[in-house]
N, C-alpha and C. Protein backbone atom coordinates (compact mmCIF):
# COMPACT_ATOMS: atom_id res chain seq x y z
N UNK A 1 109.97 76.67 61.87
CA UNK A 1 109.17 76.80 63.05
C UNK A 1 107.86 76.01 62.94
N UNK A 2 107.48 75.99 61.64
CA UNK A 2 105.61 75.64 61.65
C UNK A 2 106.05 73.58 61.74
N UNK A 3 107.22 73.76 60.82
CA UNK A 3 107.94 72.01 60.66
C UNK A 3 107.59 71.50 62.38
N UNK A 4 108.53 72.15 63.23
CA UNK A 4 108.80 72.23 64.87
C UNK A 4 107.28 71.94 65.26
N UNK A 5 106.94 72.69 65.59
CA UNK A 5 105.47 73.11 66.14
C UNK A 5 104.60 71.70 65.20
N UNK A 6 104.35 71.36 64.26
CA UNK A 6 103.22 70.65 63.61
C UNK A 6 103.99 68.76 63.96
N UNK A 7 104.97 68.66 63.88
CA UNK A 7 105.72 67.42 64.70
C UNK A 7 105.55 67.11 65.61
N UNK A 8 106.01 68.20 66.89
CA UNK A 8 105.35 67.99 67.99
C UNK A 8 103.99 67.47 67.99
N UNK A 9 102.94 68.64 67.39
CA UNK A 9 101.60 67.74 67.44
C UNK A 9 101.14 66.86 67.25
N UNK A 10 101.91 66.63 65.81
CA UNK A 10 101.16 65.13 65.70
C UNK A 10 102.26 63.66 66.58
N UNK A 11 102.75 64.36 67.17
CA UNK A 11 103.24 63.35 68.16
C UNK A 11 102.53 62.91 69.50
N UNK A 12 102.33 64.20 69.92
CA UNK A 12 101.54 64.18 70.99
C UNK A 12 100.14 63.47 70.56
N UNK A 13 99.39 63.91 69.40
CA UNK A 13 98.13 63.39 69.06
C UNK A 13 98.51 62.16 68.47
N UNK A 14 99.74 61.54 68.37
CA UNK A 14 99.24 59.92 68.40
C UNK A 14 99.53 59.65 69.73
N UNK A 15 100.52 59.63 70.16
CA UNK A 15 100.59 59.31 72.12
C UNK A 15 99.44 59.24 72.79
N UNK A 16 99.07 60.02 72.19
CA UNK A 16 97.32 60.58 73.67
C UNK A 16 96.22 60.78 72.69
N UNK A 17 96.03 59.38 72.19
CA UNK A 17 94.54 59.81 70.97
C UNK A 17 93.20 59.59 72.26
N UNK A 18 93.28 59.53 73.03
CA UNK A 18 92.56 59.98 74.03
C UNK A 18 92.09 60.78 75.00
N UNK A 19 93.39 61.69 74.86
CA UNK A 19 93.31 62.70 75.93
C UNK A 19 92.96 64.18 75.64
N UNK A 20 91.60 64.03 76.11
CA UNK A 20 91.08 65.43 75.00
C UNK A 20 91.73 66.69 75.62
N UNK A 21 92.32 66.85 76.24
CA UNK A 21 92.73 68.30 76.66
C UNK A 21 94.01 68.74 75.51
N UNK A 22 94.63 67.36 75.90
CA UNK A 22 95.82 67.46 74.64
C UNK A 22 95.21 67.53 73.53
N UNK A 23 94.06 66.93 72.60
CA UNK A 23 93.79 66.98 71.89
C UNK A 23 93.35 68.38 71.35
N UNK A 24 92.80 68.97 72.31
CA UNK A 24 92.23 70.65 72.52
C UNK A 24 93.60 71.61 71.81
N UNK A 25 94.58 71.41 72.68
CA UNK A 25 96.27 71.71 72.49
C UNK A 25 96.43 71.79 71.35
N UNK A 26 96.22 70.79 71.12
CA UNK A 26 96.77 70.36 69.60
C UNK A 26 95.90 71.05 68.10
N UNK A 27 94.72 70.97 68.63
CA UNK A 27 93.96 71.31 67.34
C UNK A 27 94.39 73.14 67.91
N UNK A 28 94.24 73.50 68.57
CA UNK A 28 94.87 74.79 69.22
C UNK A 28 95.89 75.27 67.85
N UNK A 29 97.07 74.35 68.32
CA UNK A 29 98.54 74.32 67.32
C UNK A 29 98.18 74.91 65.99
N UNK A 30 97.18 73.23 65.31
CA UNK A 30 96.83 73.49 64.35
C UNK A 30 96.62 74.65 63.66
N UNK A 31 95.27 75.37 64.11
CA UNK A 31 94.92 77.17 64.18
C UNK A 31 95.76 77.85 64.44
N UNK A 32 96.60 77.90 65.70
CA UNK A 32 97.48 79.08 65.23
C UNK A 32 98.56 78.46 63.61
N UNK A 33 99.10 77.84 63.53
CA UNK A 33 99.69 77.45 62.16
C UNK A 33 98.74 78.54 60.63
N UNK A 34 97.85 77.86 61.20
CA UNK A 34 96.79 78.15 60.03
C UNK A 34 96.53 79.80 59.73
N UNK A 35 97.03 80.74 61.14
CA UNK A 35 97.02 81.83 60.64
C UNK A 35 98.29 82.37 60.86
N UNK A 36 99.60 81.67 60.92
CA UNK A 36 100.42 81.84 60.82
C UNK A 36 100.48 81.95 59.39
N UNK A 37 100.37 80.95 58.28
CA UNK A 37 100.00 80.93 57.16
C UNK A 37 99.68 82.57 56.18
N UNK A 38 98.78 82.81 57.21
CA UNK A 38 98.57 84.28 56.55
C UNK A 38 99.04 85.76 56.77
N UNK A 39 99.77 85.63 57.80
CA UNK A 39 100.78 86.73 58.37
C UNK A 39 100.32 88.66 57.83
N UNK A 40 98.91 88.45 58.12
CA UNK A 40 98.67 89.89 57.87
C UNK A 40 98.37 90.39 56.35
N UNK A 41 98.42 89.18 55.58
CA UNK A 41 97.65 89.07 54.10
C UNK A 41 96.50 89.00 54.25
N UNK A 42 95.86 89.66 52.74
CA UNK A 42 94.33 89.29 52.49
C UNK A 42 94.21 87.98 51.98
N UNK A 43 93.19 87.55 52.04
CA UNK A 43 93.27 86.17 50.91
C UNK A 43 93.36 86.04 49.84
N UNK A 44 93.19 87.36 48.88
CA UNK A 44 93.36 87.15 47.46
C UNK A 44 95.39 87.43 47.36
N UNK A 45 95.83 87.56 48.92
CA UNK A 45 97.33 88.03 48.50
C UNK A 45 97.79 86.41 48.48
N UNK A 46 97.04 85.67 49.16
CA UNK A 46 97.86 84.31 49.05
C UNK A 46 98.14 83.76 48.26
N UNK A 47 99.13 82.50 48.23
CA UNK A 47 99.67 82.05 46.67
C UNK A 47 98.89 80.44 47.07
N UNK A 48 98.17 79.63 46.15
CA UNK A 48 97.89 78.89 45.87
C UNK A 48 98.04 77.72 46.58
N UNK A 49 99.49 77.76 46.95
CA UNK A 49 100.57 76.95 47.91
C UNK A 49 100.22 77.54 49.62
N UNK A 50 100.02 78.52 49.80
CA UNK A 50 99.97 78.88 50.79
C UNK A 50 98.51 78.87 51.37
N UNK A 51 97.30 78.96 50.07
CA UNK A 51 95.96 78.70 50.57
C UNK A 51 95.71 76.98 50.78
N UNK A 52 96.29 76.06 50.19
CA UNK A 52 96.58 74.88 50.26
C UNK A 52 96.75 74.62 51.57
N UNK A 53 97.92 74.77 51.84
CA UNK A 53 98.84 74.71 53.30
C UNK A 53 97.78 75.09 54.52
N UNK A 54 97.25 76.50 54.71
CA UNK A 54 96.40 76.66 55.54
C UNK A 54 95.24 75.75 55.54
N UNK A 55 94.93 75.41 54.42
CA UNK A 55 93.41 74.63 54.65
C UNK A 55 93.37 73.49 55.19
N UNK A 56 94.66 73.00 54.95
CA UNK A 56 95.49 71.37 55.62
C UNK A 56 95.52 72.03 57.18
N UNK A 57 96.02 73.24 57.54
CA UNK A 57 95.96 73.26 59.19
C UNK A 57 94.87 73.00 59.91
N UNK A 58 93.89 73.71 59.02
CA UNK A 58 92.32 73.68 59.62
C UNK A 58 91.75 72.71 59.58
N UNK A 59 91.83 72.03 58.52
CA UNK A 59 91.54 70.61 58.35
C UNK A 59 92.05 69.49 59.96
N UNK A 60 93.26 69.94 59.60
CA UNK A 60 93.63 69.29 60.92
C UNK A 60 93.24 69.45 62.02
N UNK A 61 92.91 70.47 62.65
CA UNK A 61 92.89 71.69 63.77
C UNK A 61 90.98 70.77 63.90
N UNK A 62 90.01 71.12 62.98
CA UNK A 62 89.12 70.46 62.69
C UNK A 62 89.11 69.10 63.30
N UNK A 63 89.74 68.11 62.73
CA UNK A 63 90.37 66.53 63.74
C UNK A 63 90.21 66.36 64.73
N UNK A 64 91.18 67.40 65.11
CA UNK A 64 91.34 67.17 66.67
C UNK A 64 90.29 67.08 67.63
N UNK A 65 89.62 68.63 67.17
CA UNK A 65 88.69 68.72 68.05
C UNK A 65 87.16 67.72 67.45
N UNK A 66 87.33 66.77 66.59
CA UNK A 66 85.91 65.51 66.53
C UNK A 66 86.87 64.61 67.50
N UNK A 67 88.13 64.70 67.07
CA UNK A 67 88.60 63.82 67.86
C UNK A 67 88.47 63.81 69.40
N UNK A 68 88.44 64.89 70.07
CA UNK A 68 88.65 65.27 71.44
C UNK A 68 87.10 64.86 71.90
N UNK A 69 86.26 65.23 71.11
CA UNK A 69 84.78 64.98 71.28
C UNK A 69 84.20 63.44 71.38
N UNK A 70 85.12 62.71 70.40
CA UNK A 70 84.62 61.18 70.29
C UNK A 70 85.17 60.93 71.48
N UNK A 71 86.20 61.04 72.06
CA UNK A 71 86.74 60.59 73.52
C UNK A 71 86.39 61.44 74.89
N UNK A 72 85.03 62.28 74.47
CA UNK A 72 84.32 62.26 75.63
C UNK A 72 84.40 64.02 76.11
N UNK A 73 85.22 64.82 75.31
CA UNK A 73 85.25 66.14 75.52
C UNK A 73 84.24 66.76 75.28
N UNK A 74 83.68 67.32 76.79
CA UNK A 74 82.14 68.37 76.45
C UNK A 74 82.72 69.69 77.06
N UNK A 75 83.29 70.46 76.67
CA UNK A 75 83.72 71.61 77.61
C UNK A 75 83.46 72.75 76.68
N UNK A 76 82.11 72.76 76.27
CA UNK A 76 81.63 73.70 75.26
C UNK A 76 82.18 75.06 75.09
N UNK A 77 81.81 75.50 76.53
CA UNK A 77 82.37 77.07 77.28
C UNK A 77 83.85 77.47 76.89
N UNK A 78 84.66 76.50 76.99
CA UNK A 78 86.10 76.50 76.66
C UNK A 78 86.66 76.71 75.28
N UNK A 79 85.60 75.93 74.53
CA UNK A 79 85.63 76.18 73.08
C UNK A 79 85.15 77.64 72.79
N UNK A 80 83.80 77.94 73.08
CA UNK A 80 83.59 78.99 72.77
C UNK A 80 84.38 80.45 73.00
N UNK A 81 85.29 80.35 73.65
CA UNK A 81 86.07 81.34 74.66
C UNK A 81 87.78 81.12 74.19
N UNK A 82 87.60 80.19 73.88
CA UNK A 82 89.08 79.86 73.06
C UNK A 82 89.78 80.60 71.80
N UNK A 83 90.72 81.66 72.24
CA UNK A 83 91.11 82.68 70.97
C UNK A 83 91.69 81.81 69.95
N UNK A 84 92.07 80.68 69.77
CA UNK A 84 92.75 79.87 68.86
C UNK A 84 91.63 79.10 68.00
């Protein structure tokens, strides 16, 4: 599923390295992935591999949204209000 879901994104985020809404979407993806990752664990339950893995989502998730910003995304309110 996370394979599915993280393909798509970075498909879409090369297609549309401009289009910050998608870009929004996408770093969206990212975050949920990232706490998909932790499925109701603490952090000391995670395995090494799995704190790895999440930090790569956020990392990514992170991207998007400089990315969405360098191409002109100011929709502060949206961010702030955004459960993802």
């Amino acid at each position: 599923m996370l394979s599915e879901a993280t393909a798509l994104a970075r498909q879409v985020r090369e297609q549309y390295p401009k289009n910050t809404e998608y870009l929004l979407q996408v770093g969206c993806c990212y975050a949920v992935c990232a706490d998909w990752i932790v499925r109701g664990k603490s952090e000391t339950q995670l395995t090494s591999t799995e704190i790895e893995e999440r930090e790569g989502y956020i990392t990514l998730a992170i991207e998007c949204l400089r990315q969405a910003k360098a191409a002109g995304y100011d929709h502060l309110h949206t961010l702030e209000v955004e459960p993802d």
